[in-house]
N, C-alpha and C. Protein backbone atom coordinates (compact mmCIF):
# COMPACT_ATOMS: atom_id res chain seq x y z
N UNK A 1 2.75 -7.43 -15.26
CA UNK A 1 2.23 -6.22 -14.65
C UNK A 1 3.41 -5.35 -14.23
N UNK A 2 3.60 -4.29 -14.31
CA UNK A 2 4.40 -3.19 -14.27
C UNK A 2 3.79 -2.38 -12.80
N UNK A 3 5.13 -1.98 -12.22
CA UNK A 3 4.68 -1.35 -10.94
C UNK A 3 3.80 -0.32 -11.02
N UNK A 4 3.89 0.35 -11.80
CA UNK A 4 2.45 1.37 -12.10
C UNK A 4 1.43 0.74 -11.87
N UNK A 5 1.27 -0.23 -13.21
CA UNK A 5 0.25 -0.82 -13.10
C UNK A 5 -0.48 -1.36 -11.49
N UNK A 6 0.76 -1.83 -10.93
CA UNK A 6 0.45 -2.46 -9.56
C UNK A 6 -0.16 -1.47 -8.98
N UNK A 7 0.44 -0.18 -8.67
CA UNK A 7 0.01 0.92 -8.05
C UNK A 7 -1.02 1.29 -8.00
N UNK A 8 -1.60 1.32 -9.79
CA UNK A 8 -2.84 1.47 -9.64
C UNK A 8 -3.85 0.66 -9.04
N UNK A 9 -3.53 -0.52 -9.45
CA UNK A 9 -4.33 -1.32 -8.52
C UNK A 9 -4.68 -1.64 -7.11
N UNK A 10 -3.51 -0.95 -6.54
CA UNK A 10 -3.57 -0.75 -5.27
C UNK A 10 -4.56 0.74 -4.53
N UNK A 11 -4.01 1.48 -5.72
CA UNK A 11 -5.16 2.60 -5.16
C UNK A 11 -6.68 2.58 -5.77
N UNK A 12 -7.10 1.07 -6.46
CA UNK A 12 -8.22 1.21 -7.25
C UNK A 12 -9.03 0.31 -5.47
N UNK A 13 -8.54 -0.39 -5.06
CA UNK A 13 -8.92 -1.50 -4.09
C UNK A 13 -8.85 -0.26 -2.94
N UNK A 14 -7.62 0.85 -2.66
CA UNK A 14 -8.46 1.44 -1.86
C UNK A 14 -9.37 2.11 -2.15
N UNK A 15 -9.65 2.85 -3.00
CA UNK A 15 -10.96 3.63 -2.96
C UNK A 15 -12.35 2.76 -2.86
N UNK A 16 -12.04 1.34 -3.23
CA UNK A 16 -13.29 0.40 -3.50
C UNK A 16 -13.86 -0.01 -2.12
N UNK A 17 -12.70 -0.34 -1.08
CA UNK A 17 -12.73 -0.57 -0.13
C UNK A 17 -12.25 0.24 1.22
N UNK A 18 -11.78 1.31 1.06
CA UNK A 18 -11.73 2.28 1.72
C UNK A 18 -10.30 2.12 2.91
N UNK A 19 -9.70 0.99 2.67
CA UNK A 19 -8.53 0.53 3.87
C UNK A 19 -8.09 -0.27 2.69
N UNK A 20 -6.61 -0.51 2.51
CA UNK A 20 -5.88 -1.69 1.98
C UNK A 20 -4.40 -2.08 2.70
N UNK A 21 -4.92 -3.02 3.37
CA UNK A 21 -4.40 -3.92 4.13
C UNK A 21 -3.16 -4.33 3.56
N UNK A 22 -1.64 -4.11 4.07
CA UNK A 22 -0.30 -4.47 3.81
C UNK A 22 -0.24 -5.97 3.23
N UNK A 23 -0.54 -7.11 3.93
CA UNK A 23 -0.61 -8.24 3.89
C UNK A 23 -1.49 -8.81 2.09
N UNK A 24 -2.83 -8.55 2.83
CA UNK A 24 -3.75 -8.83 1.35
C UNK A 24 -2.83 -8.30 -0.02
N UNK A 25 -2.55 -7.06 0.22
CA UNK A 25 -2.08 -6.56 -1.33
C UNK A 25 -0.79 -7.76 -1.45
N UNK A 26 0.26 -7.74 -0.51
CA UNK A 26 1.37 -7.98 -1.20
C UNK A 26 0.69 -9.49 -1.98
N UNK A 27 -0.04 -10.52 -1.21
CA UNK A 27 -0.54 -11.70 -1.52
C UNK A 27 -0.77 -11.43 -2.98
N UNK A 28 -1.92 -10.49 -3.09
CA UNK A 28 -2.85 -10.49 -4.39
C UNK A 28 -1.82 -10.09 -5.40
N UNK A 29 -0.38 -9.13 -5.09
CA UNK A 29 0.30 -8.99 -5.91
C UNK A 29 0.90 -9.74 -6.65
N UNK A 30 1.92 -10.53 -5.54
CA UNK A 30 2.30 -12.42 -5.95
C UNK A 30 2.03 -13.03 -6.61
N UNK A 31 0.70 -13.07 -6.82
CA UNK A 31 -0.08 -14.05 -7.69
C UNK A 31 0.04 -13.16 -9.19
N UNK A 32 -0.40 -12.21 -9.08
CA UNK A 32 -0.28 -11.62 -10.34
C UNK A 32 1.03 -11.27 -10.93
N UNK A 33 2.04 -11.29 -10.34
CA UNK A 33 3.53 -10.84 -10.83
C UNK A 33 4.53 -10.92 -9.35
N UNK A 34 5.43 -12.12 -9.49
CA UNK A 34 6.14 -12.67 -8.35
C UNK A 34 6.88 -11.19 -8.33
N UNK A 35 7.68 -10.88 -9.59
CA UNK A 35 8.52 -9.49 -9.17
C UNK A 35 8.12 -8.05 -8.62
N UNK A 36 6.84 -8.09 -8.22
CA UNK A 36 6.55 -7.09 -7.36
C UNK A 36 6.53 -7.05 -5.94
N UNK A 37 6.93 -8.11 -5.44
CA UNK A 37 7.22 -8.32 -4.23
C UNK A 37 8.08 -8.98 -3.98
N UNK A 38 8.68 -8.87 -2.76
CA UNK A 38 9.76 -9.81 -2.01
C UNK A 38 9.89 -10.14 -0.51
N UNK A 39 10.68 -11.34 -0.44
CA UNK A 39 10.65 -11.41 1.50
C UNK A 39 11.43 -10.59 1.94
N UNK A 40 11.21 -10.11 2.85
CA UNK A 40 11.33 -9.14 3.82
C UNK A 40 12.64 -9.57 4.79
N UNK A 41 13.53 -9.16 5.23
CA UNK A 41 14.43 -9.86 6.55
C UNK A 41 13.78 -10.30 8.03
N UNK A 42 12.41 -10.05 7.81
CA UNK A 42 11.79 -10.81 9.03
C UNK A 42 11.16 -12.07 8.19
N UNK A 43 11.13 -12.57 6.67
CA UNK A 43 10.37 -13.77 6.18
C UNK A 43 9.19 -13.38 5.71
N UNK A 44 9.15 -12.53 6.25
CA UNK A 44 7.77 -11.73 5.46
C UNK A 44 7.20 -11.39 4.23
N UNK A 45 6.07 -11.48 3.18
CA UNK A 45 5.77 -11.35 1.72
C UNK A 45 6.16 -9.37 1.96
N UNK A 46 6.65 -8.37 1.40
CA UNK A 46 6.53 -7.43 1.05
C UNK A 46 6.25 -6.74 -0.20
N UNK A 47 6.13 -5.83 -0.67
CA UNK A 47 5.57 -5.24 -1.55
C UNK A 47 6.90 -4.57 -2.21
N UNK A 48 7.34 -4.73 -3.94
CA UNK A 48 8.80 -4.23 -3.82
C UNK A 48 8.45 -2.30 -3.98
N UNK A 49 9.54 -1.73 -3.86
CA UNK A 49 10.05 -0.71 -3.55
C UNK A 49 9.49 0.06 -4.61
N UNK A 50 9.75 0.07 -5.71
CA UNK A 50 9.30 0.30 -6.79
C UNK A 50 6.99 0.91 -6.89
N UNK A 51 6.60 -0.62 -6.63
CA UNK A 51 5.43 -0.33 -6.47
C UNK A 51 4.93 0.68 -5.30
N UNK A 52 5.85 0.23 -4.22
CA UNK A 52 5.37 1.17 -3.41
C UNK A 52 5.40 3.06 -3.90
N UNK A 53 6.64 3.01 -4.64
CA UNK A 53 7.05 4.55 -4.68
C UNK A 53 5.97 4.97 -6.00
N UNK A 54 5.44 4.28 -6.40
CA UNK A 54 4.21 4.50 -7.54
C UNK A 54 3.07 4.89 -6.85
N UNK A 55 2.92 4.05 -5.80
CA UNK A 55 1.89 4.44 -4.61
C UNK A 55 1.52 5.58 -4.47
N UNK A 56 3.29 5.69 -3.64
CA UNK A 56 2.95 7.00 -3.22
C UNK A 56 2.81 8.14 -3.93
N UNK A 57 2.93 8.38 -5.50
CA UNK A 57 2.54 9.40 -6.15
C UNK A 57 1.29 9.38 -6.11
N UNK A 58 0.37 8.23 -6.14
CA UNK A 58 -0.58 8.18 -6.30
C UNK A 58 -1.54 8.83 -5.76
N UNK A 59 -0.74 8.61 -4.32
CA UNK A 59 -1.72 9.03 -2.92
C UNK A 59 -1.66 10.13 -2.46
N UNK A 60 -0.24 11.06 -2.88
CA UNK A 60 0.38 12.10 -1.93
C UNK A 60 -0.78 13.29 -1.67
N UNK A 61 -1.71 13.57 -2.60
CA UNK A 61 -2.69 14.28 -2.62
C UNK A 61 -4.03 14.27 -2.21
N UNK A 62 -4.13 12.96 -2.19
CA UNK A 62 -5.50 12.34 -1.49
C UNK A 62 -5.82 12.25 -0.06
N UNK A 63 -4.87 12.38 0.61
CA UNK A 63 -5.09 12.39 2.38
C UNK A 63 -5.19 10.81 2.51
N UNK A 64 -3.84 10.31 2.32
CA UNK A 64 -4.31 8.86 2.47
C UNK A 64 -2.90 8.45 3.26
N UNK A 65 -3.18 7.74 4.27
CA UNK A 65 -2.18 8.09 5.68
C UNK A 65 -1.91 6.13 5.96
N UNK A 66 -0.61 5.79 6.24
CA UNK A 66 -0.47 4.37 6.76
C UNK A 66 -0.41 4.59 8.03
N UNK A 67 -1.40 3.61 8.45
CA UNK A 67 -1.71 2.82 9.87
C UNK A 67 -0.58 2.19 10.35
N UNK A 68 0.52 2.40 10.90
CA UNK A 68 1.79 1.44 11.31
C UNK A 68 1.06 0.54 12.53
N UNK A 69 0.25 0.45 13.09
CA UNK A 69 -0.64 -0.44 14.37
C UNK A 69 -1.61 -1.37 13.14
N UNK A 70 -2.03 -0.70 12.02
CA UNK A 70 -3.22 -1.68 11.80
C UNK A 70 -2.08 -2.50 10.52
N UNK A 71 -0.75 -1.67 9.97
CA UNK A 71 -0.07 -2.21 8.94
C UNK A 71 -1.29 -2.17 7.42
N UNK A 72 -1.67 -1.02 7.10
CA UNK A 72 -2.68 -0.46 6.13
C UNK A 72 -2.57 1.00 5.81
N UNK A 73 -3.23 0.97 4.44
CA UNK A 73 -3.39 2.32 4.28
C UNK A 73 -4.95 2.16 4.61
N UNK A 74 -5.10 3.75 4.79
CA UNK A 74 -6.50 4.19 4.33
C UNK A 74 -6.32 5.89 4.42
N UNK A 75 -7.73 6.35 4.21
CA UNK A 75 -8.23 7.62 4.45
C UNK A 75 -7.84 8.33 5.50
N UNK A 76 -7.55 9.31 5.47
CA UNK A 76 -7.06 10.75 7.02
C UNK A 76 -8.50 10.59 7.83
N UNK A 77 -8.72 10.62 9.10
CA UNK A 77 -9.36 10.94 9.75
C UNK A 77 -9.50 11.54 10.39
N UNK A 78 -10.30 12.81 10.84
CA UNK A 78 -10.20 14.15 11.51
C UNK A 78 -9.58 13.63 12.63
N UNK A 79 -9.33 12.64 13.53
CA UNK A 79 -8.25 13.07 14.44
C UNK A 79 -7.05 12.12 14.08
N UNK A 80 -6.34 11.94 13.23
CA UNK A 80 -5.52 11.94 12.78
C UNK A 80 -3.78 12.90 13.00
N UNK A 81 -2.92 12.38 12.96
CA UNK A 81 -1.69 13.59 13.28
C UNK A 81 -1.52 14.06 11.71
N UNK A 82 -0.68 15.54 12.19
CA UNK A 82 -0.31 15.54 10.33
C UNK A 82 1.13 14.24 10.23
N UNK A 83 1.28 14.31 8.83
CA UNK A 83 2.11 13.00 7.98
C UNK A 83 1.39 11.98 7.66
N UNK A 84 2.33 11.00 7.09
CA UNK A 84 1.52 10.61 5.94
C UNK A 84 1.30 8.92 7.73
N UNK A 85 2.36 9.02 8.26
CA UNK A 85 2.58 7.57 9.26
C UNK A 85 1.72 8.35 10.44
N UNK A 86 0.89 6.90 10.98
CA UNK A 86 0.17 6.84 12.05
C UNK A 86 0.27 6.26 12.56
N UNK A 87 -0.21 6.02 14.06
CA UNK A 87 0.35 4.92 15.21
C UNK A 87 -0.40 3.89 14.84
């Protein structure tokens, strides 16, 4: 799987599900292709760099904002700040 590919899949799970959770993706990524992710300097599964920046083409237009409190994307919500990071 190719980070595109990943990407897409990441923005197919959000629209399906409306939130996609930091954690779940990197997991579901793993399994499907170890090189799309890596540990993190806290030990952590992350998502590599690459997929993410596929992401974000994906999203830049959609109003689709990361939760830094919930560690997710999802949807803008009218009270929302502008940018793409939320508390």
């Amino acid at each position: 799987m190719t980070p595109v590919e990943a990407a897409q899949w990441m923005f197919d799970e959000l629209n399906k599900r409306k939130v996609l959770d930091q954690e779940n993706a990197a997991w579901e990524l793993t399994r499907k292709d170890k090189s799309l992710t890596y540990q993190n300097d806290n030990g952590n599964l992350a998502i590599a760099k690459p997929v993410l920046a596929e992401f974000k083409k994906l999203t830049d237009g959609n109003d689709v904002v990361w939760s830094r409190s919930e560690r997710q994307w999802r949807f803008r919500e009218k009270y929302d700040k502008l940018g793409r990071m939320q508390d």
